[in-house]
N, C-alpha and C. Protein backbone atom coordinates (compact mmCIF):
# COMPACT_ATOMS: atom_id res chain seq x y z
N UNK A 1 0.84 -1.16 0.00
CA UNK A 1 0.00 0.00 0.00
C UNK A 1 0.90 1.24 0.00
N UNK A 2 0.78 2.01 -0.86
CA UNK A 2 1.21 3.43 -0.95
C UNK A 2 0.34 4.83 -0.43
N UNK A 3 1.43 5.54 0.85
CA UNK A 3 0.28 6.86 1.28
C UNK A 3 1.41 8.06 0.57
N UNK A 4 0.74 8.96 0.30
CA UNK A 4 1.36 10.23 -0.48
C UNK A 4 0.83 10.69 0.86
N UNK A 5 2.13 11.83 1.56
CA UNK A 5 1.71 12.77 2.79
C UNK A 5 2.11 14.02 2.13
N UNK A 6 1.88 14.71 1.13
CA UNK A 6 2.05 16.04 0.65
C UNK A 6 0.82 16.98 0.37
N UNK A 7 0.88 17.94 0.93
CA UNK A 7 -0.24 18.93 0.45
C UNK A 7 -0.91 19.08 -0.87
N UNK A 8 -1.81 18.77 -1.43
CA UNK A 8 -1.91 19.06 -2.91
C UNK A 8 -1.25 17.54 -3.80
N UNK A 9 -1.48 16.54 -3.49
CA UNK A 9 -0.71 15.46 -3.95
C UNK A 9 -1.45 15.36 -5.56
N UNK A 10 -1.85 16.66 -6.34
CA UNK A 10 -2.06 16.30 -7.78
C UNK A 10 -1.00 16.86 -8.64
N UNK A 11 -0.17 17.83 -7.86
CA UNK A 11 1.33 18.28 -8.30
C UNK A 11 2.28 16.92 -8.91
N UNK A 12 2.08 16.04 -8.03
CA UNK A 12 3.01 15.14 -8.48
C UNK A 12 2.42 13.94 -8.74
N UNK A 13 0.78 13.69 -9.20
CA UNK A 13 0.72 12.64 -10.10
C UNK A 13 1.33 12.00 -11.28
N UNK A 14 2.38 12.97 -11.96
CA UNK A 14 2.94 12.39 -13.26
C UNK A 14 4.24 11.41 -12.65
N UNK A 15 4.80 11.02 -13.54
CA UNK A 15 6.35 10.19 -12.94
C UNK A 15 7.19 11.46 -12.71
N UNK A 16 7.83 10.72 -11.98
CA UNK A 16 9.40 11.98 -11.65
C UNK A 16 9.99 12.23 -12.79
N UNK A 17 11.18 13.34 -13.01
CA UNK A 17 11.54 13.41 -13.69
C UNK A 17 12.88 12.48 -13.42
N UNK A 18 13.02 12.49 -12.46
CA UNK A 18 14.48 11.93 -12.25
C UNK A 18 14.17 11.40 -10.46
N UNK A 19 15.32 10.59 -10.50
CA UNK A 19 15.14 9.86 -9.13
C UNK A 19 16.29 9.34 -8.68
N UNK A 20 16.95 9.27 -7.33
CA UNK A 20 18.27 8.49 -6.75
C UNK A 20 17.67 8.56 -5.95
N UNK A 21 18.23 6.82 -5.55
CA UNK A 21 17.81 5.95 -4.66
C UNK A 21 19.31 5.87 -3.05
N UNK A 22 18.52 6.29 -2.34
CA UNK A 22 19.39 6.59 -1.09
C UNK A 22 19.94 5.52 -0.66
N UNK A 23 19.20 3.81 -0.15
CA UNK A 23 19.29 3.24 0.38
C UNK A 23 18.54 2.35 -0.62
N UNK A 24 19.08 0.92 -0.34
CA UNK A 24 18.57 -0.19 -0.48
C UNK A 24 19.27 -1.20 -0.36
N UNK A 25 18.36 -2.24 -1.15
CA UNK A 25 19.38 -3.85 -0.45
C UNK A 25 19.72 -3.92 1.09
N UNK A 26 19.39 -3.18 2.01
CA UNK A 26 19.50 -3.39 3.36
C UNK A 26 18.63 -3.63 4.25
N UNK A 27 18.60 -3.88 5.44
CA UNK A 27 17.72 -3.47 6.88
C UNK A 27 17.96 -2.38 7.65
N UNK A 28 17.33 -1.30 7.53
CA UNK A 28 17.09 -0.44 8.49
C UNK A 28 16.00 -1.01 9.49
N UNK A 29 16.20 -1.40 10.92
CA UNK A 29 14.81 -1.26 11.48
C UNK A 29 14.83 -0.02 12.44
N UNK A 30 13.33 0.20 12.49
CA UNK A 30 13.13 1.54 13.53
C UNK A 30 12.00 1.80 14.30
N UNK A 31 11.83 1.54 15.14
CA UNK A 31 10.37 1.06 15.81
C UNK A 31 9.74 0.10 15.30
N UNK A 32 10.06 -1.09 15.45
CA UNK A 32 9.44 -2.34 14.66
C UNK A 32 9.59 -2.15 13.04
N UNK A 33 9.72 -1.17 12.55
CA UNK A 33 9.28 -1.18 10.91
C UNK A 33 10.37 -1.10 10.19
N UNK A 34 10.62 -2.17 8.94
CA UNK A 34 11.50 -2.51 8.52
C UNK A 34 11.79 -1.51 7.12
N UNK A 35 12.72 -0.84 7.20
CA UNK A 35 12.75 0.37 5.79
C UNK A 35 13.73 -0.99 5.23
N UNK A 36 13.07 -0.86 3.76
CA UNK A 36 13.92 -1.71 2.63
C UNK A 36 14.12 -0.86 1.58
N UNK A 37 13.84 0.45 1.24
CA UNK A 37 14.84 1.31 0.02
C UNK A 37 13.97 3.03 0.79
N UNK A 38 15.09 3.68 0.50
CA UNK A 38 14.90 5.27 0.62
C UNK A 38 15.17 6.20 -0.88
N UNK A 39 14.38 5.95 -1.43
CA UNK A 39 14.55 7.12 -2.42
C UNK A 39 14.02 8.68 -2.79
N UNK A 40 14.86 9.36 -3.08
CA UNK A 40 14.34 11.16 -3.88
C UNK A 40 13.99 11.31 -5.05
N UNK A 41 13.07 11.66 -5.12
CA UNK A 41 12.28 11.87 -6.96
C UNK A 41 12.09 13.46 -6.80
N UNK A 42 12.17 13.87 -8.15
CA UNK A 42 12.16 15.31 -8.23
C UNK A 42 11.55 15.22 -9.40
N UNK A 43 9.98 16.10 -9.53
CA UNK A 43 9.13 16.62 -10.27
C UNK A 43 9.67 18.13 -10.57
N UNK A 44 9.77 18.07 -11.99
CA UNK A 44 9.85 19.63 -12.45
C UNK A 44 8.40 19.92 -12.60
N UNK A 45 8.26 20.99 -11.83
CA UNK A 45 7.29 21.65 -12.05
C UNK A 45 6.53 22.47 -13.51
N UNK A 46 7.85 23.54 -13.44
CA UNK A 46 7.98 24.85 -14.58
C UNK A 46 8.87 25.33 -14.41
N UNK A 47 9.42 26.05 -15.32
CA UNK A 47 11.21 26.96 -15.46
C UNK A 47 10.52 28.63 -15.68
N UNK A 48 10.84 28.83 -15.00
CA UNK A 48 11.12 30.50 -15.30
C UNK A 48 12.51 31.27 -15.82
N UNK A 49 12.30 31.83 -16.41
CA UNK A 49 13.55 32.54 -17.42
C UNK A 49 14.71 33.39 -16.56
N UNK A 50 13.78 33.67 -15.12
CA UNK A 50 14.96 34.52 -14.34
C UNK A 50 15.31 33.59 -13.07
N UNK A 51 14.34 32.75 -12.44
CA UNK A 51 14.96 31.67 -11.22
C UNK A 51 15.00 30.22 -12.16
N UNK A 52 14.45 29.86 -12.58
CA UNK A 52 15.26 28.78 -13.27
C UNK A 52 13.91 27.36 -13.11
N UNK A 53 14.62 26.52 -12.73
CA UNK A 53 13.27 25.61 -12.42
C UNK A 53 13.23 25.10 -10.96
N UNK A 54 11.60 25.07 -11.20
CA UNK A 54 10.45 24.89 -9.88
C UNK A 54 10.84 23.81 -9.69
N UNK A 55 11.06 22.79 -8.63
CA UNK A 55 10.89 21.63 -8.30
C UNK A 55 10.41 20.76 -7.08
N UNK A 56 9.67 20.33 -6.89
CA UNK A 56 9.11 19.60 -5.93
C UNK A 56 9.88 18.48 -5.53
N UNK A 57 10.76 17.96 -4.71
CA UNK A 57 11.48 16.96 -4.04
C UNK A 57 10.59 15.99 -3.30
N UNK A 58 10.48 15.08 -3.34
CA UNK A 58 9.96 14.02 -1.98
C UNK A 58 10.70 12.71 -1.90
N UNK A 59 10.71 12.43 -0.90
CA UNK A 59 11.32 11.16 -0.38
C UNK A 59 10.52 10.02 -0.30
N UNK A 60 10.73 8.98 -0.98
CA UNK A 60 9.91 7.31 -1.12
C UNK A 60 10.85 6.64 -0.20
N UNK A 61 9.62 6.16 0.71
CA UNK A 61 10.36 5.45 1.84
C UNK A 61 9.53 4.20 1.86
N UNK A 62 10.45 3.11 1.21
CA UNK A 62 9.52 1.56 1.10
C UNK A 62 9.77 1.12 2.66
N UNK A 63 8.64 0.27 2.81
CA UNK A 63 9.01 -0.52 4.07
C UNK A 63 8.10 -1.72 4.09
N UNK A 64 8.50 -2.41 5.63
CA UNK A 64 7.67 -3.83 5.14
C UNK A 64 6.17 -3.41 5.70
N UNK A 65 5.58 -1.80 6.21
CA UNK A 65 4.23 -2.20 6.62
C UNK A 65 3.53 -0.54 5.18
N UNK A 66 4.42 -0.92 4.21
CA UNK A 66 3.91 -0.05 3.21
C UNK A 66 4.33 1.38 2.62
N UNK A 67 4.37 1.93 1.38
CA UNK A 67 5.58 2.75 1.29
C UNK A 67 4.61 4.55 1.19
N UNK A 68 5.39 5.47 1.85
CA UNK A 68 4.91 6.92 2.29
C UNK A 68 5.89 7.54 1.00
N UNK A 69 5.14 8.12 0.69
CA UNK A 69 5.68 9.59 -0.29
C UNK A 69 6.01 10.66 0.67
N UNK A 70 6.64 11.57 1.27
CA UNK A 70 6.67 12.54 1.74
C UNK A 70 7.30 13.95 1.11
N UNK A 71 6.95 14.84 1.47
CA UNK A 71 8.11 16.61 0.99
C UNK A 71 9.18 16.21 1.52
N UNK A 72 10.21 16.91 0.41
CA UNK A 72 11.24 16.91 0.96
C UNK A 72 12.38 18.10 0.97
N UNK A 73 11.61 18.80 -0.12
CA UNK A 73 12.06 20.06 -0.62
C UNK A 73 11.16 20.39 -1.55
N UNK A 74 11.14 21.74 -1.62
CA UNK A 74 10.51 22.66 -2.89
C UNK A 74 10.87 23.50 -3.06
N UNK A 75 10.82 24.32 -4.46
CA UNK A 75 11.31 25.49 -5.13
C UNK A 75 11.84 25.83 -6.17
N UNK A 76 12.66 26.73 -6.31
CA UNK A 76 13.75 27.18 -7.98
C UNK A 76 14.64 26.78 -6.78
N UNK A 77 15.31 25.70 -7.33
CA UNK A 77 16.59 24.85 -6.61
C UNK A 77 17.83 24.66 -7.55
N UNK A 78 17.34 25.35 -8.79
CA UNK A 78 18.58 25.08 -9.84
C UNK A 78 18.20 23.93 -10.93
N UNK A 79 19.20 23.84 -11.85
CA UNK A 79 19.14 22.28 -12.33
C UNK A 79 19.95 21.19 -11.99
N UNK A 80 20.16 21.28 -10.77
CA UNK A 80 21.10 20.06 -10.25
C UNK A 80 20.26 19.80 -8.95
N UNK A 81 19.05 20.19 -8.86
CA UNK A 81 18.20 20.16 -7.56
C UNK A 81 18.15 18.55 -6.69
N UNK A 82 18.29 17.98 -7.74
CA UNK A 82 18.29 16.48 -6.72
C UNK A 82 19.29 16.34 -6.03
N UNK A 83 20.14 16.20 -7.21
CA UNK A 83 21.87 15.83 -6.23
C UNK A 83 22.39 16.43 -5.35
N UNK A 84 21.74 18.21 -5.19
CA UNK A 84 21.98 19.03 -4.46
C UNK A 84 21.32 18.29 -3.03
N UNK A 85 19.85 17.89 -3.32
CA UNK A 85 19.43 17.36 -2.03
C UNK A 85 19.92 16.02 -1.42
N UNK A 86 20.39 15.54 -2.68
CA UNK A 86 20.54 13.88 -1.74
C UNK A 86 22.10 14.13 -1.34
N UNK A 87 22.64 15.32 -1.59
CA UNK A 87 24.23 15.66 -1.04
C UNK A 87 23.92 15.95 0.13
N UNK A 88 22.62 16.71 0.69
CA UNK A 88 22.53 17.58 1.74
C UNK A 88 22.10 16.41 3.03
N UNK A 89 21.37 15.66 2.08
CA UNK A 89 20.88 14.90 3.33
C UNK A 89 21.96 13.62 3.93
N UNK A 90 22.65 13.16 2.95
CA UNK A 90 23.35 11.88 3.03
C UNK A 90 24.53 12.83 3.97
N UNK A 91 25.03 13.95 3.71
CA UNK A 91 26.44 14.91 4.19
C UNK A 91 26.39 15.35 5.83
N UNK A 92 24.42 15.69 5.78
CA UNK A 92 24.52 16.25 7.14
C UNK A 92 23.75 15.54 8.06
N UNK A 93 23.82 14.63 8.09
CA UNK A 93 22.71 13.07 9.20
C UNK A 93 21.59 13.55 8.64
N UNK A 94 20.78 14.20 7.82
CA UNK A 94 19.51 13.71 7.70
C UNK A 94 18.85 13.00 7.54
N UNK A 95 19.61 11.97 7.10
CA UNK A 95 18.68 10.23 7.51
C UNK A 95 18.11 9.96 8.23
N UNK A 96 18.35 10.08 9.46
CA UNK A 96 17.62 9.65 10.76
C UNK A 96 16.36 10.63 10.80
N UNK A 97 16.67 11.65 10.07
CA UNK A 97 15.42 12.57 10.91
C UNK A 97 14.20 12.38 9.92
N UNK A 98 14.45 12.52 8.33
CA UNK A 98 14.04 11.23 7.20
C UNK A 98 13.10 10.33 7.83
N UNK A 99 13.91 9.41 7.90
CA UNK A 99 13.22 8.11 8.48
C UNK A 99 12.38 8.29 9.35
N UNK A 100 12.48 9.36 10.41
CA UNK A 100 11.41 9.46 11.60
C UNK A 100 10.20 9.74 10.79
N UNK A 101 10.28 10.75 10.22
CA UNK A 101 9.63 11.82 9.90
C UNK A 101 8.74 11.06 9.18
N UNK A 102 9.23 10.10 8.20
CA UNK A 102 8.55 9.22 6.87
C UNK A 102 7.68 8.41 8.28
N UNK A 103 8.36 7.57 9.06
CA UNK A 103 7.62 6.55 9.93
C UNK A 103 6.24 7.18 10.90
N UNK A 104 6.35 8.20 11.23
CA UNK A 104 5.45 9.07 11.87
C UNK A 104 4.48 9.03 11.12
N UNK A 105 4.49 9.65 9.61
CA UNK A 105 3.50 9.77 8.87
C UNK A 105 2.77 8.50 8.29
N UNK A 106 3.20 7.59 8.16
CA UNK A 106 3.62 6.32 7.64
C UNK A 106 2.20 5.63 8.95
N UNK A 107 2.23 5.75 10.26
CA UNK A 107 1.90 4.99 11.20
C UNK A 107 0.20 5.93 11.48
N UNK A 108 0.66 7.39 11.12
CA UNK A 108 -0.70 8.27 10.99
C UNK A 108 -1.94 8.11 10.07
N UNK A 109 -1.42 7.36 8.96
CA UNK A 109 -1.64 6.95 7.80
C UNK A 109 -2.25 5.32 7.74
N UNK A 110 -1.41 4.86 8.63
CA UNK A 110 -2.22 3.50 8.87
C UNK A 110 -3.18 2.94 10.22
N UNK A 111 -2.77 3.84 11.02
CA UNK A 111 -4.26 4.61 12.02
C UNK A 111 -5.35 4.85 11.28
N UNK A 112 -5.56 5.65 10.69
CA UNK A 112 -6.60 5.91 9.91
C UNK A 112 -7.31 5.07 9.49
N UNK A 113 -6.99 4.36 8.82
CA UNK A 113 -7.39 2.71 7.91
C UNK A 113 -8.13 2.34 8.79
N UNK A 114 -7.35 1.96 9.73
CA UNK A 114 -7.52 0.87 11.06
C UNK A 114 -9.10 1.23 11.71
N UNK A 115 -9.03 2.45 11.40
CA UNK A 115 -10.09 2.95 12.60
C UNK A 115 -11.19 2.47 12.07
């Protein structure tokens, strides 16, 4: 089962334009829940002639109780906007906070169902 946790989740119905995959082939566990790949997809939005292009970032976080779309960035980020982010996050521990962040929503998301 797939939950999209982004505001407006019709922005990024199309495929990404591009995507790197953070993690995989491993076990992360983290409160019981098993992450099996972390990836960043970046939707171009639109280019403007003076900031450049729009892009919407989110993080795909598979796991074994179902995979969360989350934000991960947005804006005129350049045209190197992904690599810029998956430099930022892999460089400065944002993994861990990632992963919370995805699992939080991830468990809010399957509350819901439940109820």
């Amino acid at each position: 089962m797939k939950f999209v946790d982004i505001t407006d989740p019709q922005r990024i119905e199309s495929k990404p334009n591009n995507r790197s995959i953070i993690f995989s082939d491993g076990t992360i566990v983290q409160d019981g829940v098993t992450i099996k790949q972390i990836e960043l997809l970046q939707y171009k939005i639109k280019i403007d002639q003076n900031l450049g292009e729009y892009s919407i970032i989110t993080a795909l976080v598979d796991t074994d109780q179902g995979q969360i779309e989350i934000l991960y960035d947005e804006g005129y980020r350049g045209n190197d906007a992904l690599n810029e982010s998956v430099n930022m996050l892999i460089q400065n521990l944002g993994l861990s906070g990632l992963i919370l962040r995805s699992l939080i929503s991830l468990k809010n998301k399957l509350g819901k169902i439940e109820k």
